[in-house]
C-alpha atoms as a PDB file:
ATOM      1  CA  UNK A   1       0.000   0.000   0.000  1.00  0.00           C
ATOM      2  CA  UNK A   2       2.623   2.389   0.886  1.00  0.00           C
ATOM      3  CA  UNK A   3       4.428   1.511  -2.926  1.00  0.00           C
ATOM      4  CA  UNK A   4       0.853   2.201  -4.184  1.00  0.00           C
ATOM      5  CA  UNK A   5       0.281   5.655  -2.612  1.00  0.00           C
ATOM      6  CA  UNK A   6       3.825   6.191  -3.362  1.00  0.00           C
ATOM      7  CA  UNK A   7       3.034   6.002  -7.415  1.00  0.00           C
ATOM      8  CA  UNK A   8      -0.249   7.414  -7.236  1.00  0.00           C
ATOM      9  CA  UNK A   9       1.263  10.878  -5.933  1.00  0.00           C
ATOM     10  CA  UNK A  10       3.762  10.902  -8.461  1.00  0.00           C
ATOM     11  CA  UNK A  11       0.937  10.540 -11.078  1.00  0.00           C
ATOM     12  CA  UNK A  12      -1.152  13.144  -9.789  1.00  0.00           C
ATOM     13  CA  UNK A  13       2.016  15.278  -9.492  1.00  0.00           C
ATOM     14  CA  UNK A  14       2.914  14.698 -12.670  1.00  0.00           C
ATOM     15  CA  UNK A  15      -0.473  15.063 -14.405  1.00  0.00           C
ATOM     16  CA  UNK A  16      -0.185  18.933 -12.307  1.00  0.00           C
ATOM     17  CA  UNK A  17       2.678  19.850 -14.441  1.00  0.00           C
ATOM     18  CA  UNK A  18       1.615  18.020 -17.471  1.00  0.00           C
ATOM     19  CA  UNK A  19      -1.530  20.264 -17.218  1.00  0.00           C
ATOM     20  CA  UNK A  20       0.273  23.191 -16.974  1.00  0.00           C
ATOM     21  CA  UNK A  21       2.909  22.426 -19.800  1.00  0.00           C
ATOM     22  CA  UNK A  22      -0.072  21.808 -22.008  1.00  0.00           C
ATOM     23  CA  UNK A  23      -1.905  24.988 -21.080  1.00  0.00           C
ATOM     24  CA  UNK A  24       1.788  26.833 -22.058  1.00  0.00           C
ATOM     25  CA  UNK A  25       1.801  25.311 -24.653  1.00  0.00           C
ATOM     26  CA  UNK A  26      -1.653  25.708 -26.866  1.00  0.00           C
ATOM     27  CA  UNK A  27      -1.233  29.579 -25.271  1.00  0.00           C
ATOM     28  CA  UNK A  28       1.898  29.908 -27.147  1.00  0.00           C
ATOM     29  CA  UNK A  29       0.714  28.115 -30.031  1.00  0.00           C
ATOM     30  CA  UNK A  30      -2.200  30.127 -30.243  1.00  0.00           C
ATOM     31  CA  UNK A  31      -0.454  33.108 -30.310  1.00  0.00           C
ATOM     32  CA  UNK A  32       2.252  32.367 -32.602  1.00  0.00           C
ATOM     33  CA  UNK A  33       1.050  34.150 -35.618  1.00  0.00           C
ATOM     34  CA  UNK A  34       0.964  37.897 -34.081  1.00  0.00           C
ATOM     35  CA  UNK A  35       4.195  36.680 -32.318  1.00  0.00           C
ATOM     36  CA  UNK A  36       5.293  36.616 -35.720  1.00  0.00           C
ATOM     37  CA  UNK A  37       3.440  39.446 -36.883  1.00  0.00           C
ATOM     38  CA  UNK A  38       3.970  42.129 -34.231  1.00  0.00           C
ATOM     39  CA  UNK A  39       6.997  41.224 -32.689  1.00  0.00           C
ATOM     40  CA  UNK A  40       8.006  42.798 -29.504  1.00  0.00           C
ATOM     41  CA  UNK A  41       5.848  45.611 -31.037  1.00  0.00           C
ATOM     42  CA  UNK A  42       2.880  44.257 -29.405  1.00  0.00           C
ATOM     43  CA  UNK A  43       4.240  45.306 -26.382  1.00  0.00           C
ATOM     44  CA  UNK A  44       4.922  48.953 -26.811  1.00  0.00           C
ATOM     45  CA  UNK A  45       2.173  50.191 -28.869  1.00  0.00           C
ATOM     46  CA  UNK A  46      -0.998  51.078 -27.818  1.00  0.00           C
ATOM     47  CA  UNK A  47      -3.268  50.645 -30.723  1.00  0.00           C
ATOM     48  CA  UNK A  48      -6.093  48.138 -31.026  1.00  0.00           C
ATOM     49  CA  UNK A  49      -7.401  48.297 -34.478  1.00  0.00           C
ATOM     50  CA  UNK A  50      -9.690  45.342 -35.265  1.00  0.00           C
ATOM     51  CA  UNK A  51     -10.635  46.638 -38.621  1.00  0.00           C
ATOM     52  CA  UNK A  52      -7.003  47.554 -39.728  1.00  0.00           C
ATOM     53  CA  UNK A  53      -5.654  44.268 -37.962  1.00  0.00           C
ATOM     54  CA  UNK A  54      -3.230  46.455 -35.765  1.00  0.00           C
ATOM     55  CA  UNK A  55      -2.461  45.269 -32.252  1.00  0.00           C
ATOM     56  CA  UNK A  56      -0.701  46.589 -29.517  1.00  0.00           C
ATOM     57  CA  UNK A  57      -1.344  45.768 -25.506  1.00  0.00           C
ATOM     58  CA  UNK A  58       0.589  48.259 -23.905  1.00  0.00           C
ATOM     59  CA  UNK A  59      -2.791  49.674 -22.535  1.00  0.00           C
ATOM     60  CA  UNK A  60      -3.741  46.781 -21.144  1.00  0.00           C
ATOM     61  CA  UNK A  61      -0.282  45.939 -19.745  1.00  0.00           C
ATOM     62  CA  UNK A  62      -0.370  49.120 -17.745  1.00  0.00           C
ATOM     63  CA  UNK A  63      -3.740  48.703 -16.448  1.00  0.00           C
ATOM     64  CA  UNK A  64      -2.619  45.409 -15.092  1.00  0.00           C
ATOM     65  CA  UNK A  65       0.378  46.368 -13.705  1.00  0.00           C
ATOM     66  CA  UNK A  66      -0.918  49.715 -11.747  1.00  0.00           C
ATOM     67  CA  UNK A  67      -3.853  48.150 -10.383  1.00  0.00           C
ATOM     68  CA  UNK A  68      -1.925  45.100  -9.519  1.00  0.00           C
ATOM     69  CA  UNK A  69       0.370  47.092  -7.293  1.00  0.00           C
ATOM     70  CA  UNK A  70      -1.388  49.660  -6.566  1.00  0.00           C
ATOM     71  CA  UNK A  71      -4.395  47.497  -4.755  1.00  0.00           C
ATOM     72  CA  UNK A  72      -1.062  45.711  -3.147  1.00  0.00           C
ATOM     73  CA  UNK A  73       0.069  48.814  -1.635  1.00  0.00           C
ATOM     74  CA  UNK A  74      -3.368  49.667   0.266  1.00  0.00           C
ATOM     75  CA  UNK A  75      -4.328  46.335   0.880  1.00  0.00           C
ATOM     76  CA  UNK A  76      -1.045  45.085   2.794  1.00  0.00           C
ATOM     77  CA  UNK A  77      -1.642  47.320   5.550  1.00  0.00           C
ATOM     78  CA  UNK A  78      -4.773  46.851   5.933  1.00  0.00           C
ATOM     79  CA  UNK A  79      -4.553  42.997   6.195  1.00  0.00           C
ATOM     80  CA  UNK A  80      -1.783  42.836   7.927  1.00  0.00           C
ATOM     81  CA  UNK A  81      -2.873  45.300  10.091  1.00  0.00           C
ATOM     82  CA  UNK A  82      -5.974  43.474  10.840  1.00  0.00           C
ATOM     83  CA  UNK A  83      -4.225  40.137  11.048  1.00  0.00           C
ATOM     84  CA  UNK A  84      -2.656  41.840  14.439  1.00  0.00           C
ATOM     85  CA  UNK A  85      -5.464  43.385  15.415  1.00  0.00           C
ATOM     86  CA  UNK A  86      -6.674  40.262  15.375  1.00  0.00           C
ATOM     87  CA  UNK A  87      -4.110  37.884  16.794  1.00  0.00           C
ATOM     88  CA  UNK A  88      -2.549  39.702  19.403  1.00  0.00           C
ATOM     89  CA  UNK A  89      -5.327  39.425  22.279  1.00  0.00           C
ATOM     90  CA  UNK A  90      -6.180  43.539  21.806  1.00  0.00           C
ATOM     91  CA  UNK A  91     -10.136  42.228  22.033  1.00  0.00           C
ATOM     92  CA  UNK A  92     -12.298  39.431  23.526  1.00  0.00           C
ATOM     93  CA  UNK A  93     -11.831  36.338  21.735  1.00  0.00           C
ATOM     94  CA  UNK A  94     -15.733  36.340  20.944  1.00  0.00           C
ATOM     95  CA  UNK A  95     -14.691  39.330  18.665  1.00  0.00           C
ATOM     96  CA  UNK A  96     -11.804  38.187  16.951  1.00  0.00           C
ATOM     97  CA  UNK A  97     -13.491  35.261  15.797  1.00  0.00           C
ATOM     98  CA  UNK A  98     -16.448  37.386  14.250  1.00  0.00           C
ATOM     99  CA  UNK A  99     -13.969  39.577  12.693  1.00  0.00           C
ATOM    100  CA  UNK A 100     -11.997  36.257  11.836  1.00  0.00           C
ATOM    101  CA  UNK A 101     -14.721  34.950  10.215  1.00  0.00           C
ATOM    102  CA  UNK A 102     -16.379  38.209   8.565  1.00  0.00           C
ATOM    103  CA  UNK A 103     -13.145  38.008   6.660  1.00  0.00           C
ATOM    104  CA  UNK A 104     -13.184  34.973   5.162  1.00  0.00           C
ATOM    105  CA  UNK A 105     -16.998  34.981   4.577  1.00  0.00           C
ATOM    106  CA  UNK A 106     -15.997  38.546   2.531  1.00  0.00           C
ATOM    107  CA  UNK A 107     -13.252  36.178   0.067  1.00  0.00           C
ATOM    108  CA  UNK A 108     -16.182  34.035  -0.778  1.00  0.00           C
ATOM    109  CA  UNK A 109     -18.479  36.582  -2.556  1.00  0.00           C
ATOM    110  CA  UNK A 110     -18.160  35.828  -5.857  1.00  0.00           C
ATOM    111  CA  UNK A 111     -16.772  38.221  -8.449  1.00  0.00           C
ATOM    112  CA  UNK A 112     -19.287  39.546 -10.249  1.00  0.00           C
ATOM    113  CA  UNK A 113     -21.539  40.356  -7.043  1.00  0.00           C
ATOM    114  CA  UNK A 114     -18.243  42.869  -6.189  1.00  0.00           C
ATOM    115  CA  UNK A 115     -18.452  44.005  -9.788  1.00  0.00           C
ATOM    116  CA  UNK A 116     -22.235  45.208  -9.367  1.00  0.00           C
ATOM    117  CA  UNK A 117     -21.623  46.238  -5.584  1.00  0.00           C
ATOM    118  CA  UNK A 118     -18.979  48.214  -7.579  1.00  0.00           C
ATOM    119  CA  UNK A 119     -20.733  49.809  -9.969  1.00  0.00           C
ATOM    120  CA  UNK A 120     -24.214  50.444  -8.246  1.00  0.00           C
ATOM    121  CA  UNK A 121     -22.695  51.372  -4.551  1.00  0.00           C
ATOM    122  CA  UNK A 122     -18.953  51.864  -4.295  1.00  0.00           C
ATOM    123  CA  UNK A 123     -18.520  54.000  -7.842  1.00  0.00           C
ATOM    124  CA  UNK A 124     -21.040  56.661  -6.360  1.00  0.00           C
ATOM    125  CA  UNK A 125     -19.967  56.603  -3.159  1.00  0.00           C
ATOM    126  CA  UNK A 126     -16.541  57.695  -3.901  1.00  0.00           C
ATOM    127  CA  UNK A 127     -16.789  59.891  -6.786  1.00  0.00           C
ATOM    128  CA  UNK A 128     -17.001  63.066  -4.871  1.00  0.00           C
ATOM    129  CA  UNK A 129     -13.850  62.281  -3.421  1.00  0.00           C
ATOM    130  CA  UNK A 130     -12.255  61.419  -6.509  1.00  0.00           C
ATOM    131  CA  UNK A 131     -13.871  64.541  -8.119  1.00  0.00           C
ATOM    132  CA  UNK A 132     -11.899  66.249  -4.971  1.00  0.00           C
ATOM    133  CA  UNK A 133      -8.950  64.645  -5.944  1.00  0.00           C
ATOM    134  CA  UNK A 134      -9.110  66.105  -9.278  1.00  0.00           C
ATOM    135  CA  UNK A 135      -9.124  69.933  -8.463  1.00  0.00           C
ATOM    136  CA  UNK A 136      -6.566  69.661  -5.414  1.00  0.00           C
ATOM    137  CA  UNK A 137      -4.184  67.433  -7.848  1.00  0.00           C
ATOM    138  CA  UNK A 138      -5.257  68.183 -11.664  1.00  0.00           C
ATOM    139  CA  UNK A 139      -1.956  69.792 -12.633  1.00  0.00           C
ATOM    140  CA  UNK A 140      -0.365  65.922 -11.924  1.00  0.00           C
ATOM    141  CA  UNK A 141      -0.694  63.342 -15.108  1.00  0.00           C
ATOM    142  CA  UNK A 142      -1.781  60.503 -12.815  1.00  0.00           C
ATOM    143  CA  UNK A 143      -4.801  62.260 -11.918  1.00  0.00           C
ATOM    144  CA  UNK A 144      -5.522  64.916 -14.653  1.00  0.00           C
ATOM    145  CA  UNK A 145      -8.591  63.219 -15.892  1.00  0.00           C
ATOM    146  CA  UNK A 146     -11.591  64.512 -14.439  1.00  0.00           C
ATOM    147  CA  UNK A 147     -13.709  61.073 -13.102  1.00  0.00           C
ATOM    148  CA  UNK A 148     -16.980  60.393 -14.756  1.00  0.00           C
ATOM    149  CA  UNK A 149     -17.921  56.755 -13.917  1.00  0.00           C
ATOM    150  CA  UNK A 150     -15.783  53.454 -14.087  1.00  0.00           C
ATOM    151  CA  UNK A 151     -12.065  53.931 -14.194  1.00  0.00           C
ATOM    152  CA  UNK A 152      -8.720  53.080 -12.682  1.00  0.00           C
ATOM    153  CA  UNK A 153      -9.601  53.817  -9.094  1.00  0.00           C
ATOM    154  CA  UNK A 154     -12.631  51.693  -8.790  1.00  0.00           C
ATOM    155  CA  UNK A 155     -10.741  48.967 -10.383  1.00  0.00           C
ATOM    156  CA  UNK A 156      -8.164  49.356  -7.523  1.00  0.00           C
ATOM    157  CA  UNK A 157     -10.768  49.675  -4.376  1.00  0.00           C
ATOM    158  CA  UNK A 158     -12.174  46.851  -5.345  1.00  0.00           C
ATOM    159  CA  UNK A 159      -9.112  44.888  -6.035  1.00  0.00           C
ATOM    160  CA  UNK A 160      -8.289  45.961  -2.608  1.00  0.00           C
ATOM    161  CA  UNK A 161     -11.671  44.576  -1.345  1.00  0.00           C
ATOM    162  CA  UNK A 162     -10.922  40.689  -3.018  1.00  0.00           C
ATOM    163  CA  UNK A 163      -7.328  40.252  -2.210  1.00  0.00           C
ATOM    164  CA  UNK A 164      -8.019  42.015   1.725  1.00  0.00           C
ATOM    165  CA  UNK A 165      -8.802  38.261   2.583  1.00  0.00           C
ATOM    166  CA  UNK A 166      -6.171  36.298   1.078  1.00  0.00           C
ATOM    167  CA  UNK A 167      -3.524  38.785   3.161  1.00  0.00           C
ATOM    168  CA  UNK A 168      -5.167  38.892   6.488  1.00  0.00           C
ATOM    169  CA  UNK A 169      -5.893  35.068   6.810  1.00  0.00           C
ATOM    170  CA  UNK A 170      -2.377  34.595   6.039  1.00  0.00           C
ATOM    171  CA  UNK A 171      -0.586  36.632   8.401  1.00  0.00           C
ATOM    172  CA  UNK A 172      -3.190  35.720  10.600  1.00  0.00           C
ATOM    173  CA  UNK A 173      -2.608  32.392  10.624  1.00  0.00           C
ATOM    174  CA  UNK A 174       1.550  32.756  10.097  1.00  0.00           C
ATOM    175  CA  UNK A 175       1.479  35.124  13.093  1.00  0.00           C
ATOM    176  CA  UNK A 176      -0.521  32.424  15.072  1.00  0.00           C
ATOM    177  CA  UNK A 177       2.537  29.914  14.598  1.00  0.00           C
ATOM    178  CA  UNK A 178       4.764  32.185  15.697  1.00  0.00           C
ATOM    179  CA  UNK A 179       6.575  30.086  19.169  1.00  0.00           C
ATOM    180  CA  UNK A 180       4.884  31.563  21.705  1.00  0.00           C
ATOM    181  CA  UNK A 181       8.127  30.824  23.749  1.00  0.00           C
ATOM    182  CA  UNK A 182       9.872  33.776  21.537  1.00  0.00           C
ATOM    183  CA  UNK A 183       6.829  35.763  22.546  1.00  0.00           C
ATOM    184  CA  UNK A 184       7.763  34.915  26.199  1.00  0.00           C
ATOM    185  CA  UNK A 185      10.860  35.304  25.962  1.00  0.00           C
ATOM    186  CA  UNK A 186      11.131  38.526  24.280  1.00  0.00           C
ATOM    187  CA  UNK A 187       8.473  39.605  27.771  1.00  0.00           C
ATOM    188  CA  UNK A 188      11.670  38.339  29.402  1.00  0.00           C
ATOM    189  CA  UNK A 189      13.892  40.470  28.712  1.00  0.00           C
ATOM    190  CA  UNK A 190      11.829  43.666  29.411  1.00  0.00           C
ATOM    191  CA  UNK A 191      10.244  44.711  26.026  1.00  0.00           C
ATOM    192  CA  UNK A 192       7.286  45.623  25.863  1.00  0.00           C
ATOM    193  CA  UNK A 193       4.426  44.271  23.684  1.00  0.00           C
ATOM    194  CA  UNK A 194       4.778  46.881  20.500  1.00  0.00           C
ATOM    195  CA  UNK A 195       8.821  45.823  20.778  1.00  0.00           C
ATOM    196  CA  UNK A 196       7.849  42.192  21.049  1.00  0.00           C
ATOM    197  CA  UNK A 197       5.396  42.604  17.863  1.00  0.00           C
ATOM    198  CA  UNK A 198       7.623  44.312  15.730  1.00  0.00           C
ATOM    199  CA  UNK A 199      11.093  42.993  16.665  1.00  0.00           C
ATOM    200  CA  UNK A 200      10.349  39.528  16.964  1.00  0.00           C
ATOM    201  CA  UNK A 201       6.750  37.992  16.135  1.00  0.00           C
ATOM    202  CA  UNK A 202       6.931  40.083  13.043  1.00  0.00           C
ATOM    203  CA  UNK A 203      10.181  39.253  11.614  1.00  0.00           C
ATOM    204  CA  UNK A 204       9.242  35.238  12.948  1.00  0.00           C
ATOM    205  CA  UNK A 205       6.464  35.507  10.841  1.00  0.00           C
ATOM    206  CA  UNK A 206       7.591  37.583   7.740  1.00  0.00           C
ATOM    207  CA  UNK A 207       8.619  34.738   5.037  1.00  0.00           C
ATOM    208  CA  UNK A 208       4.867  33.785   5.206  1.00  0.00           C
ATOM    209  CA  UNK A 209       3.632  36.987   5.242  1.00  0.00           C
ATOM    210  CA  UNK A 210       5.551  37.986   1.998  1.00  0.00           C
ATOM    211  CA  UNK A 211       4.143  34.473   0.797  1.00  0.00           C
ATOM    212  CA  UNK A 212       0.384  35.650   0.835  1.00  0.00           C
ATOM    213  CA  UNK A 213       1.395  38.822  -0.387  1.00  0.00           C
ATOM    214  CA  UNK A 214       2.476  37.685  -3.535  1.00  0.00           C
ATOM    215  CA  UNK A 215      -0.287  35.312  -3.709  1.00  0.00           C
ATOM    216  CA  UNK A 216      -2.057  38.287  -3.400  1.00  0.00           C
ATOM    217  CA  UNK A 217      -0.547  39.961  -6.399  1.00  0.00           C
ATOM    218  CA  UNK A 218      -1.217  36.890  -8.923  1.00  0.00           C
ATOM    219  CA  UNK A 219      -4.708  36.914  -7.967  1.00  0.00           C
ATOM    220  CA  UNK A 220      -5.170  40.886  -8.794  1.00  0.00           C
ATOM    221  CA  UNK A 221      -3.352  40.586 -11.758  1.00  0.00           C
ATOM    222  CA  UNK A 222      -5.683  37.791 -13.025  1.00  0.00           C
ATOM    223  CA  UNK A 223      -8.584  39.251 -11.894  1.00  0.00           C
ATOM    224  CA  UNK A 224     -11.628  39.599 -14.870  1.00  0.00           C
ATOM    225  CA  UNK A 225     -15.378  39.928 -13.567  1.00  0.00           C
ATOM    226  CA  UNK A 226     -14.893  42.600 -10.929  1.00  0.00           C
ATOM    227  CA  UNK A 227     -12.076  44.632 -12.982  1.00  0.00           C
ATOM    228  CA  UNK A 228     -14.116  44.232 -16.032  1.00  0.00           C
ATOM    229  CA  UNK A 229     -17.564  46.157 -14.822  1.00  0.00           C
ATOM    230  CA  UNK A 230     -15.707  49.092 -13.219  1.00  0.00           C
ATOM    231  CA  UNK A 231     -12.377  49.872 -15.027  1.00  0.00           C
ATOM    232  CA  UNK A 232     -14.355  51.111 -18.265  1.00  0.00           C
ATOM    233  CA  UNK A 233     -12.219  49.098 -20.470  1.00  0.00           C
ATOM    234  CA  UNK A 234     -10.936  51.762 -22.570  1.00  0.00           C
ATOM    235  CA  UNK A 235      -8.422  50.875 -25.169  1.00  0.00           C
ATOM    236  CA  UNK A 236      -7.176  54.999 -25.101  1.00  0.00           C
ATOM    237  CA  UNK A 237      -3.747  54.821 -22.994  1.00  0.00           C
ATOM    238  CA  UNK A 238      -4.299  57.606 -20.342  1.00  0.00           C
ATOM    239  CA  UNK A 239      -1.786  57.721 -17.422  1.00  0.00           C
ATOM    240  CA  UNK A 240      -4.137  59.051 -15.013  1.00  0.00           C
ATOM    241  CA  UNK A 241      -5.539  56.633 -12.746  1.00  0.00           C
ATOM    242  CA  UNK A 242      -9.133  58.836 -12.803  1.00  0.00           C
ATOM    243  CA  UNK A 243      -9.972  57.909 -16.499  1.00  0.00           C
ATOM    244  CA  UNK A 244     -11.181  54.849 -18.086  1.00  0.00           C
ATOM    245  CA  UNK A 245      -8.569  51.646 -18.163  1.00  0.00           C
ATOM    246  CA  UNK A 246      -7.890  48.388 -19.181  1.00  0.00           C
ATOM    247  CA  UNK A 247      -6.241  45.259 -18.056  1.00  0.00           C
ATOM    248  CA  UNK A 248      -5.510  41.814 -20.173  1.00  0.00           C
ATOM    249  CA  UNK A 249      -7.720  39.803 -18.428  1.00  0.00           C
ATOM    250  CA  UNK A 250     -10.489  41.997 -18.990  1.00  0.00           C
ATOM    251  CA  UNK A 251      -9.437  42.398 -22.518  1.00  0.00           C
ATOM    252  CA  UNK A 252      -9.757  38.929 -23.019  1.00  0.00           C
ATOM    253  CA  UNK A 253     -12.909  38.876 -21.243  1.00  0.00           C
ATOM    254  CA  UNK A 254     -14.523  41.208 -23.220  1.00  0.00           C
ATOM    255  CA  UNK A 255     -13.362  40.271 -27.031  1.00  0.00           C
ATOM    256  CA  UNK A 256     -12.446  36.796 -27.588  1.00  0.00           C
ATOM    257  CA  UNK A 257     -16.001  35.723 -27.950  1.00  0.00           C
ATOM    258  CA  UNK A 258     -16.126  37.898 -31.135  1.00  0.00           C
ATOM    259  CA  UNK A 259     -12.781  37.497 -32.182  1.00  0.00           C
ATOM    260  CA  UNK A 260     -11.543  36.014 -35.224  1.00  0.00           C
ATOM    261  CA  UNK A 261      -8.449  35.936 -37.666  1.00  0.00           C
ATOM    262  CA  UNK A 262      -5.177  37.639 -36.177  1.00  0.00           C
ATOM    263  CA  UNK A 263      -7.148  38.816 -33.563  1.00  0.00           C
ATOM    264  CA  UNK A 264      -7.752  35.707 -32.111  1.00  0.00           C
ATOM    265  CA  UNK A 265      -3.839  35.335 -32.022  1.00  0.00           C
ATOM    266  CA  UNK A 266      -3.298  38.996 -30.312  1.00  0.00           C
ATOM    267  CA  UNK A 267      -5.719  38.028 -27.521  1.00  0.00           C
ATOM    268  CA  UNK A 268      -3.266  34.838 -26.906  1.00  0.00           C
ATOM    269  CA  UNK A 269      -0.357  36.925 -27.345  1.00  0.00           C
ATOM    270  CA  UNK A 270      -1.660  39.013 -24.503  1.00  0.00           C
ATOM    271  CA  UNK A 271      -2.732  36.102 -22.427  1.00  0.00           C
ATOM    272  CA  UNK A 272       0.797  34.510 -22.924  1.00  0.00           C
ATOM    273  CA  UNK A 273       2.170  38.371 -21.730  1.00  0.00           C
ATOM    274  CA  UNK A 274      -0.025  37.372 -18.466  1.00  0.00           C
ATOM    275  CA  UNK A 275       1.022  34.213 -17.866  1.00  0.00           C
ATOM    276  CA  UNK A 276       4.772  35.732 -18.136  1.00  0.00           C
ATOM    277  CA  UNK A 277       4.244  38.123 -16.012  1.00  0.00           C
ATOM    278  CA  UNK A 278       2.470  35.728 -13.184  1.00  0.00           C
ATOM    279  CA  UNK A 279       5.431  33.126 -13.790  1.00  0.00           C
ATOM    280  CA  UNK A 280       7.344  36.356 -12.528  1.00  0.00           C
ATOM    281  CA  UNK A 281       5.821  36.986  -9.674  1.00  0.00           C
ATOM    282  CA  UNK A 282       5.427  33.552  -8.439  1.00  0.00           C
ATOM    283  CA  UNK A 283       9.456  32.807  -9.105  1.00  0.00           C
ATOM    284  CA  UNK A 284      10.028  36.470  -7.187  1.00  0.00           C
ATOM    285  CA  UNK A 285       7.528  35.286  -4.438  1.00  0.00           C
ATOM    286  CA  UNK A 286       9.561  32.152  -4.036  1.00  0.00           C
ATOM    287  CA  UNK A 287      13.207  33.430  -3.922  1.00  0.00           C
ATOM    288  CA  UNK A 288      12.076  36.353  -1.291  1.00  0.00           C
ATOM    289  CA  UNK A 289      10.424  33.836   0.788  1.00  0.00           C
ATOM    290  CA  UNK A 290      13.531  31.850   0.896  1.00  0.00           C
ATOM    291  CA  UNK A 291      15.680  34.560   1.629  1.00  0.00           C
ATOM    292  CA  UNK A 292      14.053  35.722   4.010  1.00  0.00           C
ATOM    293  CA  UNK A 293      13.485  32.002   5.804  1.00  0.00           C
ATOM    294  CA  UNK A 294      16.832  31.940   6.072  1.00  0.00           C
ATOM    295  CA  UNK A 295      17.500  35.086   7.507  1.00  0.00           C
ATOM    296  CA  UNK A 296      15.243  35.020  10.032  1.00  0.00           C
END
């Protein structure tokens, strides 16, 4: 039996990376012809020209990268934040566990129930403040554009709202496995709690923490519904992050039902630029981890 289970993993392992070698490879093949076509073109042009047959995803490529880090940026604090809020004793127990479990009940809304919370409640809500934004800041390019509806910002709030969870649960439970003897005896010593937190549990804790970050940041940068019924998927580049927007996964979302010819190929293209750039982050998520397992 133990031979048996031994082969069966290897199978299923195996049949993972098989998988994922054959999703590679139909992507690539797929895309091929404006590979051939475009060139490294594709990246650095903007236009999107089904009639003329001219392709470019830099657009897109933007809109995934800015609202990729950009949701990152708020939504680190805030989880982590929480996750210590949460973990280190600052309420009753009946509390954390409602909070606990608020936040994991909030990652299992589905998509497209945050796009139309989006659209019908958040957009509103916030465009005064954006509008704000606009006159205190209009003479910067990143927020120039006066806001009218769905744009860049939304897209980020509500990336921020769907990859909230994935952080706090994980530094939640990474802080939670923290020794409580270095807890102890950091109390030992004389520090006091803040000291303990942030020169020991923290840095105990921080390979893990990095871990769900990055997780994180692959699922923002693959995001579709949600980003696709707020970001206004305009194929105009603007730098300003209070007009209209793209991203490739909404991209594809929206035009490969009606694609055909070379088009069909640029949409690949661009999904083969995604994979890429996920394949990035997960390598970069794995060799910070590492280092910084092994430095603290």
């Amino acid at each position: 039996m133990d031979r048996g289970f031994q082969l069966l993993s290897m199978a299923l392992a195996a049949f993972v990376a098989i998988l994922l070698l054959a999703i590679v490879l139909t992507v690539f093949q797929g895309a091929r012809e404006a590979m051939a076509t475009f060139g490294t073109r594709f990246i650095t042009t903007s236009s999107w020209d089904p009639v003329s047959n001219q392709y470019g995803a830099f657009v897109a490529i933007y809109g995934t990268l800015v609202t990729s880090l950009l949701s990152l940026l708020i939504a680190v604090p805030l989880g982590v934040g929480t996750a210590i809020f949460i973990t280190e004793d600052l309420i009753p127990a009946s509390m954390r566990n409602a909070i606990g479990l608020m936040v994991e009940l909030l990652a299992a809304i589905p998509s497209v129930v945050l796009g139309l919370w989006a659209i019908f409640v958040m957009e509103p809500a916030i465009r005064p403040a954006l509008q704000l934004l606009h006159r205190l800041l209009g003479w910067s390019p990143l927020f120039a554009s006066e806001p009218q509806g769905p744009g860049m910002a939304p897209a980020i709030l509500i990336l921020v709202v769907m990859i909230l969870p994935i952080i706090t649960a994980i530094s939640r439970d990474a802080l939670n496995q923290v020794p409580l003897e270095l807890r102890q005896g950091a109390y030992g010593i004389g520090t006091t709690r803040w000291g303990a937190l942030f020169n020991i549990i923290l840095p105990a804790a921080i390979s893990s923490i990095t871990g769900g970050v990055m997780l994180a940041l692959g699922r923002a940068m693959g995001e579709t519904m949600a980003v696709t019924m707020i970001i206004g998927n305009s194929l105009n580049f603007d730098i300003s992050l209070l007009a209209p927007g793209n991203t490739i996964a909404s991209m594809l979302a929206n035009q490969f039902g009606e694609a055909d010819g070379i088009q069909v190929s640029a949409l690949m293209y661009a999904a083969l630029i995604l994979m890429l750039l996920t394949l990035v982050v997960n390598v970069a998520a794995q060799w910070i981890v590492r280092r910084l397992s092994l430095k603290y």
